[in-house]
N, C-alpha and C. Protein backbone atom coordinates (compact mmCIF):
# COMPACT_ATOMS: atom_id res chain seq x y z
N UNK A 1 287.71 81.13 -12.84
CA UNK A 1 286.78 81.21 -11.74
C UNK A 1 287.56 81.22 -10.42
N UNK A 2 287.46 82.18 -9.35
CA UNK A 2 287.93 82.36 -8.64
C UNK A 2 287.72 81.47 -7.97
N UNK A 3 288.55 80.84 -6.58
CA UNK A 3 287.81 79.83 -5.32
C UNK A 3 287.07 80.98 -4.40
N UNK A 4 286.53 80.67 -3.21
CA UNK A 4 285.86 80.95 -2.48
C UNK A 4 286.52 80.42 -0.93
N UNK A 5 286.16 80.78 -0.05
CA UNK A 5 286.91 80.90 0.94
C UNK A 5 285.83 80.01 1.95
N UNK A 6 286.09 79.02 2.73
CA UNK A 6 284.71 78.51 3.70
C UNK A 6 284.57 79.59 4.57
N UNK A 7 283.22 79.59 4.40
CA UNK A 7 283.07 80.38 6.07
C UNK A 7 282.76 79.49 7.28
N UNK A 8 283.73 80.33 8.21
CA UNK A 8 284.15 79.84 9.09
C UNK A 8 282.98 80.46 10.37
N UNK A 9 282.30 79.30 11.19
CA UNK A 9 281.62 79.86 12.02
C UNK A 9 281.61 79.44 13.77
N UNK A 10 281.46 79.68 14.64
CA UNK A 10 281.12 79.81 15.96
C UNK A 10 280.09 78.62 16.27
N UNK A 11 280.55 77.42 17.20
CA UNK A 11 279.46 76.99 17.36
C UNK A 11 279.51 76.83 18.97
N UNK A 12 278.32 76.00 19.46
CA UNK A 12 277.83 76.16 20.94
C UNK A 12 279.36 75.31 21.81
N UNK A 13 279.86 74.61 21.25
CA UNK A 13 280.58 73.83 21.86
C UNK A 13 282.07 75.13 22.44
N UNK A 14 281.52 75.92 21.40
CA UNK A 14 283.06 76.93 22.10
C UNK A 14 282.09 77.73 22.99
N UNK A 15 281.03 77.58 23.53
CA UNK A 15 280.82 78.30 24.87
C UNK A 15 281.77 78.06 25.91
N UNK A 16 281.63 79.40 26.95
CA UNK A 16 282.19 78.91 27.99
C UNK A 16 281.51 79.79 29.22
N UNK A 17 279.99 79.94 28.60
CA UNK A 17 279.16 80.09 29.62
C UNK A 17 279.22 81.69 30.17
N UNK A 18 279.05 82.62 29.65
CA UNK A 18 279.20 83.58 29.73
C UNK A 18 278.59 84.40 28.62
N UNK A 19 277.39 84.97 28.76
CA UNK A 19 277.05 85.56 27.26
C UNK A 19 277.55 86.42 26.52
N UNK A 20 278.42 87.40 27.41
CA UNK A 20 279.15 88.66 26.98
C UNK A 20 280.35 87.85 26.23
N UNK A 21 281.43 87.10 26.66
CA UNK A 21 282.40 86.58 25.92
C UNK A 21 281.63 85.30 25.02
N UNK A 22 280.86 84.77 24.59
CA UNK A 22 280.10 84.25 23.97
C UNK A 22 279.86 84.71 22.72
N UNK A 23 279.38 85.70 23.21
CA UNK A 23 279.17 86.69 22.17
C UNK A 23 280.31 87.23 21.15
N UNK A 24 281.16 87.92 22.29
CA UNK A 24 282.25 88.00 21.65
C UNK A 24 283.44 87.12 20.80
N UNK A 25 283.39 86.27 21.41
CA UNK A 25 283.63 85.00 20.20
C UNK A 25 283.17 84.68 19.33
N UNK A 26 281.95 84.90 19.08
CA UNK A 26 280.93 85.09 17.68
C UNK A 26 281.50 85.59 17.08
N UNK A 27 281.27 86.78 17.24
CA UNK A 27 281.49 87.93 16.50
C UNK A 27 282.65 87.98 15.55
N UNK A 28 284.16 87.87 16.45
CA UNK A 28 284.86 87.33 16.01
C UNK A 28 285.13 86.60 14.44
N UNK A 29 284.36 85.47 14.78
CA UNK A 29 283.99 84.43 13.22
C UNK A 29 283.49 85.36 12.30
N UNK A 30 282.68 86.17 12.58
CA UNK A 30 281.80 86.61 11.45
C UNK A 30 282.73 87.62 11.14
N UNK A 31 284.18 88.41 11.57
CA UNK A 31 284.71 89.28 11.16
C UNK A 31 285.49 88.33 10.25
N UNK A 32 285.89 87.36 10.63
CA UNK A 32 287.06 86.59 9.95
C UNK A 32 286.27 86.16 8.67
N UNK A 33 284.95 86.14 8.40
CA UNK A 33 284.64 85.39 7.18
C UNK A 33 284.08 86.89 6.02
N UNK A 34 285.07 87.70 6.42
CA UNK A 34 284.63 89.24 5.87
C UNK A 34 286.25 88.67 4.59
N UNK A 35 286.96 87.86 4.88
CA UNK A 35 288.05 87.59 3.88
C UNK A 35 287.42 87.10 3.16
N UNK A 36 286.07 86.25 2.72
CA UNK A 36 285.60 85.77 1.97
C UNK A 36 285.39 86.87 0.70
N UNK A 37 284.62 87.91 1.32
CA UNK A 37 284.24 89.23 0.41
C UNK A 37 285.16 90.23 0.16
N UNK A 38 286.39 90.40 0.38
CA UNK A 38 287.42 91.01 0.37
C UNK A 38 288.34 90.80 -1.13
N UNK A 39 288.18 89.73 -1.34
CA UNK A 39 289.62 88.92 -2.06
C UNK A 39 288.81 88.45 -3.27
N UNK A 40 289.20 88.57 -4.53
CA UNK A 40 288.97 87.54 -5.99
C UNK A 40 289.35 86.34 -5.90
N UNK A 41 290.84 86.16 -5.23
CA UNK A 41 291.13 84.60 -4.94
C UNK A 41 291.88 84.85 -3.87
N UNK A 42 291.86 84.12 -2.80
CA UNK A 42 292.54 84.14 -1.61
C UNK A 42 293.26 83.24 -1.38
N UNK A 43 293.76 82.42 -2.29
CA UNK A 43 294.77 81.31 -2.55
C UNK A 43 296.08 81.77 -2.94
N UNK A 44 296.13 82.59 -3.60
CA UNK A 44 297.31 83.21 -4.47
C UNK A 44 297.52 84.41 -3.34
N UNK A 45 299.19 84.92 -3.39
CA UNK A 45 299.54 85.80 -3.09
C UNK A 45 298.98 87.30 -3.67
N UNK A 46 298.84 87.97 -2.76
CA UNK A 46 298.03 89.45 -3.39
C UNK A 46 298.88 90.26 -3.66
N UNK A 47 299.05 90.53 -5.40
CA UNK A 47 299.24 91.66 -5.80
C UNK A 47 298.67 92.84 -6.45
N UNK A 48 297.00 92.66 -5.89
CA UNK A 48 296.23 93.99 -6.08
C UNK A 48 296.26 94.64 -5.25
N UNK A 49 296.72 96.29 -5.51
CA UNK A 49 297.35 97.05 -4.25
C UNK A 49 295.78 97.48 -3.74
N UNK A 50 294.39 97.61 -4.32
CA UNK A 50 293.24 98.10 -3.72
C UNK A 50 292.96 96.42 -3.03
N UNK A 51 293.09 95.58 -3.09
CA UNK A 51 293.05 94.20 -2.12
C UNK A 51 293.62 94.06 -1.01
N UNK A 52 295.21 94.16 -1.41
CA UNK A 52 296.28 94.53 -0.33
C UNK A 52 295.20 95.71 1.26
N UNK A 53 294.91 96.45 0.22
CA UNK A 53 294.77 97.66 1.64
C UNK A 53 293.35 96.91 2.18
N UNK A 54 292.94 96.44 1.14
CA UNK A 54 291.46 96.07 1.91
C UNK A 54 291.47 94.66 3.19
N UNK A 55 292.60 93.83 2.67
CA UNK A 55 293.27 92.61 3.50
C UNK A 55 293.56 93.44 5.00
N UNK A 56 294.76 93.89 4.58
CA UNK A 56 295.24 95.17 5.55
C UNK A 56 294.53 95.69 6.64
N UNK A 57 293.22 96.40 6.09
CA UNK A 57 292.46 96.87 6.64
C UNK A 57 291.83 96.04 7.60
N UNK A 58 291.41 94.87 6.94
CA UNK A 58 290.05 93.75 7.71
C UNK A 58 291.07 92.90 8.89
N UNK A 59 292.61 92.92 8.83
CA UNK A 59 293.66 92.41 9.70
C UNK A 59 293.25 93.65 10.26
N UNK A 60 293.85 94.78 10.32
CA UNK A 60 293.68 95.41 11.46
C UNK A 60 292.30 95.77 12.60
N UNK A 61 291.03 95.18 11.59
CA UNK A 61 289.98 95.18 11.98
C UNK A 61 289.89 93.98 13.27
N UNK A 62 290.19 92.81 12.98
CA UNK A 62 290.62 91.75 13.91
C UNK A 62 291.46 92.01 14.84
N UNK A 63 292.67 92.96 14.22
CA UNK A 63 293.17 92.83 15.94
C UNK A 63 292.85 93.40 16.61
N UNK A 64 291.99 94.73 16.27
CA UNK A 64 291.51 95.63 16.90
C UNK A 64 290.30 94.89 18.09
N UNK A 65 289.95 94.16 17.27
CA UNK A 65 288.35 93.70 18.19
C UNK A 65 288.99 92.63 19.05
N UNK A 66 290.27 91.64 18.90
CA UNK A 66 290.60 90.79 19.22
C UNK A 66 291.06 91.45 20.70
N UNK A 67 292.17 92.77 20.53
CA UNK A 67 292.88 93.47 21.73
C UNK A 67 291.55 93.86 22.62
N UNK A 68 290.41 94.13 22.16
CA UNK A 68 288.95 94.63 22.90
C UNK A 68 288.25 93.55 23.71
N UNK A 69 288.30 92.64 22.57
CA UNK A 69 287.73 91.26 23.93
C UNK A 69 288.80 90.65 24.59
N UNK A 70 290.41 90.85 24.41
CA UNK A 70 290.85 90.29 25.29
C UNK A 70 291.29 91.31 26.58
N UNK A 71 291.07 92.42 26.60
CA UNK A 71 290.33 93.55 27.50
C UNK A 71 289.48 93.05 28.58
N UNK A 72 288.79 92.53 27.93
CA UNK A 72 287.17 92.49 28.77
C UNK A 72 287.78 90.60 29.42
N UNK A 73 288.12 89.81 28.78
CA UNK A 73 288.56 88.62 29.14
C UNK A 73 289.80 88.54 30.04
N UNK A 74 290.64 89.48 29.57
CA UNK A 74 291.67 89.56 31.33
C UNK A 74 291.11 90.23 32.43
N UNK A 75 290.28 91.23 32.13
CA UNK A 75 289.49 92.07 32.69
C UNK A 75 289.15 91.13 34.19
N UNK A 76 287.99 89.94 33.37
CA UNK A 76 286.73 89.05 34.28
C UNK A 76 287.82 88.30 34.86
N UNK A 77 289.17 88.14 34.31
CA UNK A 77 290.28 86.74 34.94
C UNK A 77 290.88 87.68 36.60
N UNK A 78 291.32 89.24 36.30
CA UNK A 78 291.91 89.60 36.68
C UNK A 78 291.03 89.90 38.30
N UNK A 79 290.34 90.23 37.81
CA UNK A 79 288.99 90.59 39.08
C UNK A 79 288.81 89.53 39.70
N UNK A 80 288.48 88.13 39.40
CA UNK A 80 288.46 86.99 40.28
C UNK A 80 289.06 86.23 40.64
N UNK A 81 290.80 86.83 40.24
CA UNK A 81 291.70 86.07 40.78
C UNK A 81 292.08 85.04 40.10
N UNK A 82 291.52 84.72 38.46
CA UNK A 82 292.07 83.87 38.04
C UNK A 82 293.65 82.99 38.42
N UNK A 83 293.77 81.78 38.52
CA UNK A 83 295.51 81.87 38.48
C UNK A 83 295.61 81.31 37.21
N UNK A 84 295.10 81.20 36.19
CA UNK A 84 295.66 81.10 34.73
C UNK A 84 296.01 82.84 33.92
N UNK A 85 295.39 83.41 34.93
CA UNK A 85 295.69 84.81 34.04
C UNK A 85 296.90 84.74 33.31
N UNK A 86 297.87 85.41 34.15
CA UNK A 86 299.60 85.32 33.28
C UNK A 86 299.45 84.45 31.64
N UNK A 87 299.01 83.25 32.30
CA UNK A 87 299.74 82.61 30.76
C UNK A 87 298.42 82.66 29.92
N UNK A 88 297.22 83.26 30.45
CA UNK A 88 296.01 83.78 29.52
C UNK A 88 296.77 85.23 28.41
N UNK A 89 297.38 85.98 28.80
CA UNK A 89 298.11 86.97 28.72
C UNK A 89 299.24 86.93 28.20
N UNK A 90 299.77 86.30 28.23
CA UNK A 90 300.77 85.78 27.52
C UNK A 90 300.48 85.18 26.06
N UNK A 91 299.77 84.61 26.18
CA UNK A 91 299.11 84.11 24.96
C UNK A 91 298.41 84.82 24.48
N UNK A 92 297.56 85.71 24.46
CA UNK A 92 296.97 86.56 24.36
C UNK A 92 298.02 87.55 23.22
N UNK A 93 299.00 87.91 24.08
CA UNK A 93 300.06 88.98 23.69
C UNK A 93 300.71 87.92 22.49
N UNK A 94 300.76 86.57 22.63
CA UNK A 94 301.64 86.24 21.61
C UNK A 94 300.80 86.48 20.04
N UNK A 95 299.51 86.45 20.27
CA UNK A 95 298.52 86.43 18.94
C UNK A 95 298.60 87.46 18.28
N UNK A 96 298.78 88.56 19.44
CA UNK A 96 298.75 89.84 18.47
C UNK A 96 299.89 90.27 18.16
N UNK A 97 301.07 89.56 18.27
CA UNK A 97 302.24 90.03 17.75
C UNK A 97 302.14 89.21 16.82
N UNK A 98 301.69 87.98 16.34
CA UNK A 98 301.72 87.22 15.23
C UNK A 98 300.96 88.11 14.37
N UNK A 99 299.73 88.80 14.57
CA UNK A 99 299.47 89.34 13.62
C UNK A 99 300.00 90.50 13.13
N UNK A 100 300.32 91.10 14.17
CA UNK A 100 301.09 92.51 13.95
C UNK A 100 301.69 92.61 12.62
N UNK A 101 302.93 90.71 13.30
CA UNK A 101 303.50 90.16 11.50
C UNK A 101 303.15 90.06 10.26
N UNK A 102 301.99 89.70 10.28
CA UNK A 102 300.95 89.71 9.03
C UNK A 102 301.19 91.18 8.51
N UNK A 103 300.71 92.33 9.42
CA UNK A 103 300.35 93.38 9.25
C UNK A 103 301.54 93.84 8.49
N UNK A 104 303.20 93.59 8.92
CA UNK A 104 304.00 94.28 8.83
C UNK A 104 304.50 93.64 7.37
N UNK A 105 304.39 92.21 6.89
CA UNK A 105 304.43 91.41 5.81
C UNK A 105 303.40 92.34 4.75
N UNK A 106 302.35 92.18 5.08
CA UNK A 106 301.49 92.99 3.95
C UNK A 106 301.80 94.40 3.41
N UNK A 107 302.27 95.28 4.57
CA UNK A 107 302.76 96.50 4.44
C UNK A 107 304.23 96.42 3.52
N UNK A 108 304.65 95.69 3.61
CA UNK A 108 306.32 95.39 3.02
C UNK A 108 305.82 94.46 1.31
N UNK A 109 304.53 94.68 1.14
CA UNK A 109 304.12 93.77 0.47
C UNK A 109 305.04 92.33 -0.02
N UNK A 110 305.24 91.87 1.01
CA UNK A 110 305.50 90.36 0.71
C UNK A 110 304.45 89.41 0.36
N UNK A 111 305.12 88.51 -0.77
CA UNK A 111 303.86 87.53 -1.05
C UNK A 111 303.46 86.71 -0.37
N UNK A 112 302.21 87.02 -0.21
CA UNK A 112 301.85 86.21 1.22
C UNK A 112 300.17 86.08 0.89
N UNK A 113 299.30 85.04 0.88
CA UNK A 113 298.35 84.34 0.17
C UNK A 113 296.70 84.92 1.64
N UNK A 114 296.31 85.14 1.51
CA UNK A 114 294.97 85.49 2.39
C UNK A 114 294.95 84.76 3.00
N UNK A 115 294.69 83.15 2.26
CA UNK A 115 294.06 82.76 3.76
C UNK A 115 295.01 82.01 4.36
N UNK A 116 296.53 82.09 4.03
CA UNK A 116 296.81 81.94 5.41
C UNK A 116 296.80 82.79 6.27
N UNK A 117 296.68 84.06 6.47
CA UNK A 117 296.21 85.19 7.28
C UNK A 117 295.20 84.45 8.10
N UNK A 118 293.83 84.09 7.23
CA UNK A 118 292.70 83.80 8.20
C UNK A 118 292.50 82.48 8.39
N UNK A 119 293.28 81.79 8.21
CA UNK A 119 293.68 80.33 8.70
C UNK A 119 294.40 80.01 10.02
N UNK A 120 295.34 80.95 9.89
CA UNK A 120 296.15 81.24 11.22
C UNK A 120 295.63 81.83 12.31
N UNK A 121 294.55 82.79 11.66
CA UNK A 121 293.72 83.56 13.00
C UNK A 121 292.67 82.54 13.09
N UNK A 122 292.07 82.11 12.45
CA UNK A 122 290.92 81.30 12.62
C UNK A 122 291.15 79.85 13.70
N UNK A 123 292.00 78.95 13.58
CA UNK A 123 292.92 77.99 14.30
C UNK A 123 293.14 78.73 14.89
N UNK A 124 294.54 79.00 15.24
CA UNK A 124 294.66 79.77 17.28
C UNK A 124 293.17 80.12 17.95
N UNK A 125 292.60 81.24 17.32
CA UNK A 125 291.24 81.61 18.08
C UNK A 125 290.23 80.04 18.59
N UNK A 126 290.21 79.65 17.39
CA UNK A 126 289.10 77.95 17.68
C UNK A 126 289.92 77.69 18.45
N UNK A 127 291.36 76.64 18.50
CA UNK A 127 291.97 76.20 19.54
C UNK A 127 292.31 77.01 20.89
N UNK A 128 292.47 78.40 20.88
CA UNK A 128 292.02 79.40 22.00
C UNK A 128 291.03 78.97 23.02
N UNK A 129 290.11 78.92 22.24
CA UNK A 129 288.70 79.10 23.00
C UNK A 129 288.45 77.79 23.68
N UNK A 130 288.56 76.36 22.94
CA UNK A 130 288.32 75.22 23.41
C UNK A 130 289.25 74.95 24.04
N UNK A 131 290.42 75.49 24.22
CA UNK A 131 291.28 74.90 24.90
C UNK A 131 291.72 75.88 26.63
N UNK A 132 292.51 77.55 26.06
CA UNK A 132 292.95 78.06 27.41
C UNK A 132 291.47 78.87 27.78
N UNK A 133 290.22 79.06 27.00
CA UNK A 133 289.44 79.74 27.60
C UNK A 133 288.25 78.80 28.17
N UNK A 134 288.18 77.54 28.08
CA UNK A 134 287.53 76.62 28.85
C UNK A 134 287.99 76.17 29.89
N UNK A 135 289.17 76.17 30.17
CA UNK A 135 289.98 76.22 31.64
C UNK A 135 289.66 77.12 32.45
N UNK A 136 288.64 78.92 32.06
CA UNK A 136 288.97 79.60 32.93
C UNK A 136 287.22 79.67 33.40
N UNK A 137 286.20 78.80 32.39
CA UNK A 137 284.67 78.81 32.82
C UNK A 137 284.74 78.51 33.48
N UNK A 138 285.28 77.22 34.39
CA UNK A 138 284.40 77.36 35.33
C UNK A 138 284.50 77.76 36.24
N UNK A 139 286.31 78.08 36.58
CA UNK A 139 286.74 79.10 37.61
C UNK A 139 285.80 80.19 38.01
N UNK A 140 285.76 81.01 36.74
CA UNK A 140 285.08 82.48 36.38
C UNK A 140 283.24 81.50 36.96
N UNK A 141 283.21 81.13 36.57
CA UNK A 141 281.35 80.48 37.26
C UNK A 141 281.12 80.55 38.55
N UNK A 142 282.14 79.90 39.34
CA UNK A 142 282.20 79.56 40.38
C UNK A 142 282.07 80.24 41.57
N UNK A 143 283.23 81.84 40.61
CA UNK A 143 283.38 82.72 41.08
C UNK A 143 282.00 84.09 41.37
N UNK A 144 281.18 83.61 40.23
CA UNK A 144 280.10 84.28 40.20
C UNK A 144 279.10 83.74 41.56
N UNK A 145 278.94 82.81 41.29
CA UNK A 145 278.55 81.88 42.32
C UNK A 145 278.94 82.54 43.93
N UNK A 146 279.96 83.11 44.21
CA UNK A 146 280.30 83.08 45.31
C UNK A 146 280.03 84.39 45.40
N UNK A 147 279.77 85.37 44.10
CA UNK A 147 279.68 86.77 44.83
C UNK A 147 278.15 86.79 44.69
N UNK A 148 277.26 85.90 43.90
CA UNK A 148 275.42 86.27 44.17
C UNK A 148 274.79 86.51 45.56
């Protein structure tokens, strides 16, 4: 019997007051718990090459959406002058080179187990959000505030 993977979900406490990135942080979760349906066991290293591509695939699906909202999130920093931008960006850039790694590990098929893939994305993103993207609400609020 295979294990099963928790799904991992979005709750109100990672708001940061903004419905568009709100949202997009949702969303997020619900891509990451697509490893659940992907994998027979996501404990063990994958050596089914139709798994492999499908892992593969749903990583590149994440970074794809990940590089899109963090688009739109330097975007709102950059326009109001954030001064956390830089190291929003920085960090930002460091995630997707971590995954890149993933990407380039899977491609080289090294044994390498699912969910630490979505363990690793799942942690940074949660600690992301509660941590460097709640520093920038209320800036970004404030800022709204001043242009109504």
């Amino acid at each position: 019997m295979a294990l099963k993977l928790t799904l991992v979900r979005y709750d109100p406490s990672m708001s940061v007051g903004d419905a568009e990135l709100d949202g997009q942080h949702a969303h997020f979760f619900e891509l990451l718990n697509e490893f659940g349906s992907t994998l027979s066991d996501p404990y063990h290293p994958i050596t089914d090459p139709a798994e492999r591509a499908a892992v593969l695939a749903l990583v590149g699906k994440l970074r794809d959406y990940a590089l899109f909202h963090f688009g739109t999130e330097e975007g709102r920093m950059k326009a109001s002058g954030y001064p956390g931008y830089a190291e929003q960006k920085n960090a930002h850039n460091d995630f997707i080179k971590a995954v890149l790694a993933f990407e380039r590990d899977l491609e080289a098929k090294r044994p390498l187990a699912a969910v630490k893939i979505r363990d690793f994305i799942h942690d940074w993103y949660r600690g992301h959000i509660l941590d460097a993207d709640k520093k920038y609400a209320p800036f970004l609020a404030a800022q709204a505030k001043k242009g109504a």
